[in-house]
C-alpha atoms as a PDB file:
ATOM      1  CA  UNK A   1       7.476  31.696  19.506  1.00  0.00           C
ATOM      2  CA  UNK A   2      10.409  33.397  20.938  1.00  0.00           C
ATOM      3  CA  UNK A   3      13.724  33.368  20.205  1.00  0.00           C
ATOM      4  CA  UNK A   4      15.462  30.485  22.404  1.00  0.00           C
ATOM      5  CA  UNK A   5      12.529  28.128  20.929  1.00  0.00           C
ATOM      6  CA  UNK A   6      13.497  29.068  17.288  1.00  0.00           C
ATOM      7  CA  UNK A   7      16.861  28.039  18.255  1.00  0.00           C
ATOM      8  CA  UNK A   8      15.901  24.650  19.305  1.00  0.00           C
ATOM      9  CA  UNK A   9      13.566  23.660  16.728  1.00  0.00           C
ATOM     10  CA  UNK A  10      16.921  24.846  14.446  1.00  0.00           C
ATOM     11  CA  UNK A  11      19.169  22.602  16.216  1.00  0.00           C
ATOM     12  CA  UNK A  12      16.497  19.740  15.847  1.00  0.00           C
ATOM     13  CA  UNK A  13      16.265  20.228  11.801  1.00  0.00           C
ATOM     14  CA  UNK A  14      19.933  20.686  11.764  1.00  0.00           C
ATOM     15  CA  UNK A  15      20.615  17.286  13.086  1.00  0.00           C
ATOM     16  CA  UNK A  16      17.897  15.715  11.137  1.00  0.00           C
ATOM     17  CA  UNK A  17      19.267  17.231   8.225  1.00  0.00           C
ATOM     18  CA  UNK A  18      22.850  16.008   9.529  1.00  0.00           C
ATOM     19  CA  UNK A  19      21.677  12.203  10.053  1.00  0.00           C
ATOM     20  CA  UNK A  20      19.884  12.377   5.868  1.00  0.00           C
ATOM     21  CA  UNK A  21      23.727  13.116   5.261  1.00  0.00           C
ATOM     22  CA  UNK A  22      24.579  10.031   7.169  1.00  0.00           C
ATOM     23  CA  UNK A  23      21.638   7.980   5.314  1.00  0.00           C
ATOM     24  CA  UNK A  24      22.928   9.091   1.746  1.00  0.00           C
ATOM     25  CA  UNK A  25      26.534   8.785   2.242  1.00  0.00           C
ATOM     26  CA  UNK A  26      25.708   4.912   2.897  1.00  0.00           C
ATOM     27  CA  UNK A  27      22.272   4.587   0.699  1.00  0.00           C
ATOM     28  CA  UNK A  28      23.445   5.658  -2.425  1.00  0.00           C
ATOM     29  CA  UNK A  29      26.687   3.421  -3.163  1.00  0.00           C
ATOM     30  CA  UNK A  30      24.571   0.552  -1.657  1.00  0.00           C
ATOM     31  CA  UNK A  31      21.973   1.233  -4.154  1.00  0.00           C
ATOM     32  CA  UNK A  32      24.989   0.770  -7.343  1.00  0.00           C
ATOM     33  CA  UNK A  33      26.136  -2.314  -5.029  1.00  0.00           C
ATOM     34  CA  UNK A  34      22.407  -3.683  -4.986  1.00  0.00           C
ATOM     35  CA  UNK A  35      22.008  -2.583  -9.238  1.00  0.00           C
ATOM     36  CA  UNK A  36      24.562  -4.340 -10.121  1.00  0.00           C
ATOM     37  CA  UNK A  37      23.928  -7.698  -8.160  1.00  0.00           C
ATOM     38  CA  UNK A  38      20.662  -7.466  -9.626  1.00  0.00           C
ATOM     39  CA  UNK A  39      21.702  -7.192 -12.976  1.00  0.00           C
ATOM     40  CA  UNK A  40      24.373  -9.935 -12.636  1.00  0.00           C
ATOM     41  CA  UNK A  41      21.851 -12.503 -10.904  1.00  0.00           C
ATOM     42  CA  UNK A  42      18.748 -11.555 -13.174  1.00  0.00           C
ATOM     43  CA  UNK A  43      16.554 -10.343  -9.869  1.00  0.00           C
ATOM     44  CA  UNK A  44      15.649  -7.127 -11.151  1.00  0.00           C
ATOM     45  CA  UNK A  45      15.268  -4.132  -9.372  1.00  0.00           C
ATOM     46  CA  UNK A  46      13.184  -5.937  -6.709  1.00  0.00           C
ATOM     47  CA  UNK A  47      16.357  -6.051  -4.423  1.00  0.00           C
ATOM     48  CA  UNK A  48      16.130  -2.440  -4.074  1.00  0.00           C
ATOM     49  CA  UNK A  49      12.718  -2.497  -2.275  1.00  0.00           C
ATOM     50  CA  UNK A  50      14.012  -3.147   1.289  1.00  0.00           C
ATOM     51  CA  UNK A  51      16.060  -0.002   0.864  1.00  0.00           C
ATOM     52  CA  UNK A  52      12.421   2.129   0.434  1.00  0.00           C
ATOM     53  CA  UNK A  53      11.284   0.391   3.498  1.00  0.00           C
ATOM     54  CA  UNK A  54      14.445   1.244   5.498  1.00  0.00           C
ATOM     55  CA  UNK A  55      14.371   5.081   4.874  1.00  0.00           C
ATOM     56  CA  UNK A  56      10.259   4.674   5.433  1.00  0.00           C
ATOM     57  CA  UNK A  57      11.277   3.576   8.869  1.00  0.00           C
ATOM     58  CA  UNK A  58      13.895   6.277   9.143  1.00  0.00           C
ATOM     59  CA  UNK A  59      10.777   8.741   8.138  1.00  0.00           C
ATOM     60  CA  UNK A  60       8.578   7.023  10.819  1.00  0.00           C
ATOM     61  CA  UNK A  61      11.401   7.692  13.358  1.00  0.00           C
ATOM     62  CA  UNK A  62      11.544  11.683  12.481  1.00  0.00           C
ATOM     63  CA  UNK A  63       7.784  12.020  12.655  1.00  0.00           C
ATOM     64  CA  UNK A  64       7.435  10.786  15.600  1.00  0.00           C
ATOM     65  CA  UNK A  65      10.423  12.992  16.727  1.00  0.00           C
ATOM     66  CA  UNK A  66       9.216  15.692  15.754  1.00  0.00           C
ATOM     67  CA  UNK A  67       6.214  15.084  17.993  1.00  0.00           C
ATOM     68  CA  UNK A  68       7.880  14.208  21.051  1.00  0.00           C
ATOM     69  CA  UNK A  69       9.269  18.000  20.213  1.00  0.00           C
ATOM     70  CA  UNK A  70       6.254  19.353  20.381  1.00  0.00           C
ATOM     71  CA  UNK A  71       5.610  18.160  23.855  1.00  0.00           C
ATOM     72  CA  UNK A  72       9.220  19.205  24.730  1.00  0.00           C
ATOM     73  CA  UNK A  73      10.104  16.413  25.299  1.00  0.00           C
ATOM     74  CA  UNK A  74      13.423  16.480  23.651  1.00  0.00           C
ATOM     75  CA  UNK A  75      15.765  13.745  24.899  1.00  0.00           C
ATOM     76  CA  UNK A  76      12.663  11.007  23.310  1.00  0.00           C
ATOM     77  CA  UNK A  77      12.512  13.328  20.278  1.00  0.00           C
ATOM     78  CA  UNK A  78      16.745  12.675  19.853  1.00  0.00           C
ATOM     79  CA  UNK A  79      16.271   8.968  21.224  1.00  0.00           C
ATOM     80  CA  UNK A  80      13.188   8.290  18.432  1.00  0.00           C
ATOM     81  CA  UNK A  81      15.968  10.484  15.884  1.00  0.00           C
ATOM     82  CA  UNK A  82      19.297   8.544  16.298  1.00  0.00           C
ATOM     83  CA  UNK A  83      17.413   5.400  16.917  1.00  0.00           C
ATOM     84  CA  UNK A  84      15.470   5.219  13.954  1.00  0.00           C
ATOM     85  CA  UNK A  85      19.080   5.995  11.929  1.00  0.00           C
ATOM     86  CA  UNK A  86      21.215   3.710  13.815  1.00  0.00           C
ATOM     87  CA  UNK A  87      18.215   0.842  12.860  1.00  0.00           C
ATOM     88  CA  UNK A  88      18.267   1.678   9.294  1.00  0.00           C
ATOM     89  CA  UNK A  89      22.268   1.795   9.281  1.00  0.00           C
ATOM     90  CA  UNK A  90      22.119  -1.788  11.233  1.00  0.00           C
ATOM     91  CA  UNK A  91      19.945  -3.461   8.657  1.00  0.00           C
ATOM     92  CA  UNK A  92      21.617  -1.773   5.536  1.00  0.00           C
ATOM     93  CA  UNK A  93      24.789  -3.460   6.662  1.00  0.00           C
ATOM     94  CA  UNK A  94      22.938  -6.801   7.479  1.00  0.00           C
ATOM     95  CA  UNK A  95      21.011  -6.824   3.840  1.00  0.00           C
ATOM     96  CA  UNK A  96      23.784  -5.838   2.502  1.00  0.00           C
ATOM     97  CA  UNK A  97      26.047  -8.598   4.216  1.00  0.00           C
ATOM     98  CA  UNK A  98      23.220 -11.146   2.967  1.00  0.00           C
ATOM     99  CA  UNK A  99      23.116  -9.848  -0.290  1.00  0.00           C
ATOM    100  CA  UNK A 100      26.569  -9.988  -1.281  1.00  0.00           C
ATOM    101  CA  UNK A 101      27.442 -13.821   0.652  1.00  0.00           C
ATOM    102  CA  UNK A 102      29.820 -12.061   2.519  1.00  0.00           C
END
């Protein structure tokens, strides 16, 4: 492994790690958004559940990233990467939208 692929794998994990930042930054005040809806219409923490499915897919995305990286094939590896954030971003908003009657 020489030096110049170190470097790109590094890159690769740095922009994963820079698109979790994304994820949180919206996750976790959707999350207190979702609690207390739950809370004030007696669902439970059931209306948390699509949020576990949305990060699964966001999980599905990176693994399959980080294949296409193997076979150096980078520009599917950064297509699977932002794709799979920019889908769980779209249907955060959308649940979120249909949660709140907004």
């Amino acid at each position: 492994m020489g030096g110049r692929e170190v470097l790109v794998w590094g890159i690769f994990y740095g922009v994963t790690l820079m698109m979790l930042g994304l994820l949180a930054a919206l996750f976790f005040p959707a999350a207190s958004v979702l609690r207390r809806i739950a809370v004030s219409g007696g669902a439970g923490p059931a209306n948390l559940i699509p949020l576990s499915f949305l990060l699964l897919s966001f999980l599905y995305g990176f693994l399959r990233a980080r294949r296409e990286g193997r076979r150096r094939r980078w520009i599917a590896a950064y297509g699977w990467l932002s794709g799979a954030t920019a889908l769980a971003v779209v249907l955060l908003y959308l649940y979120l939208k249909r949660m709140t009657g907004a």
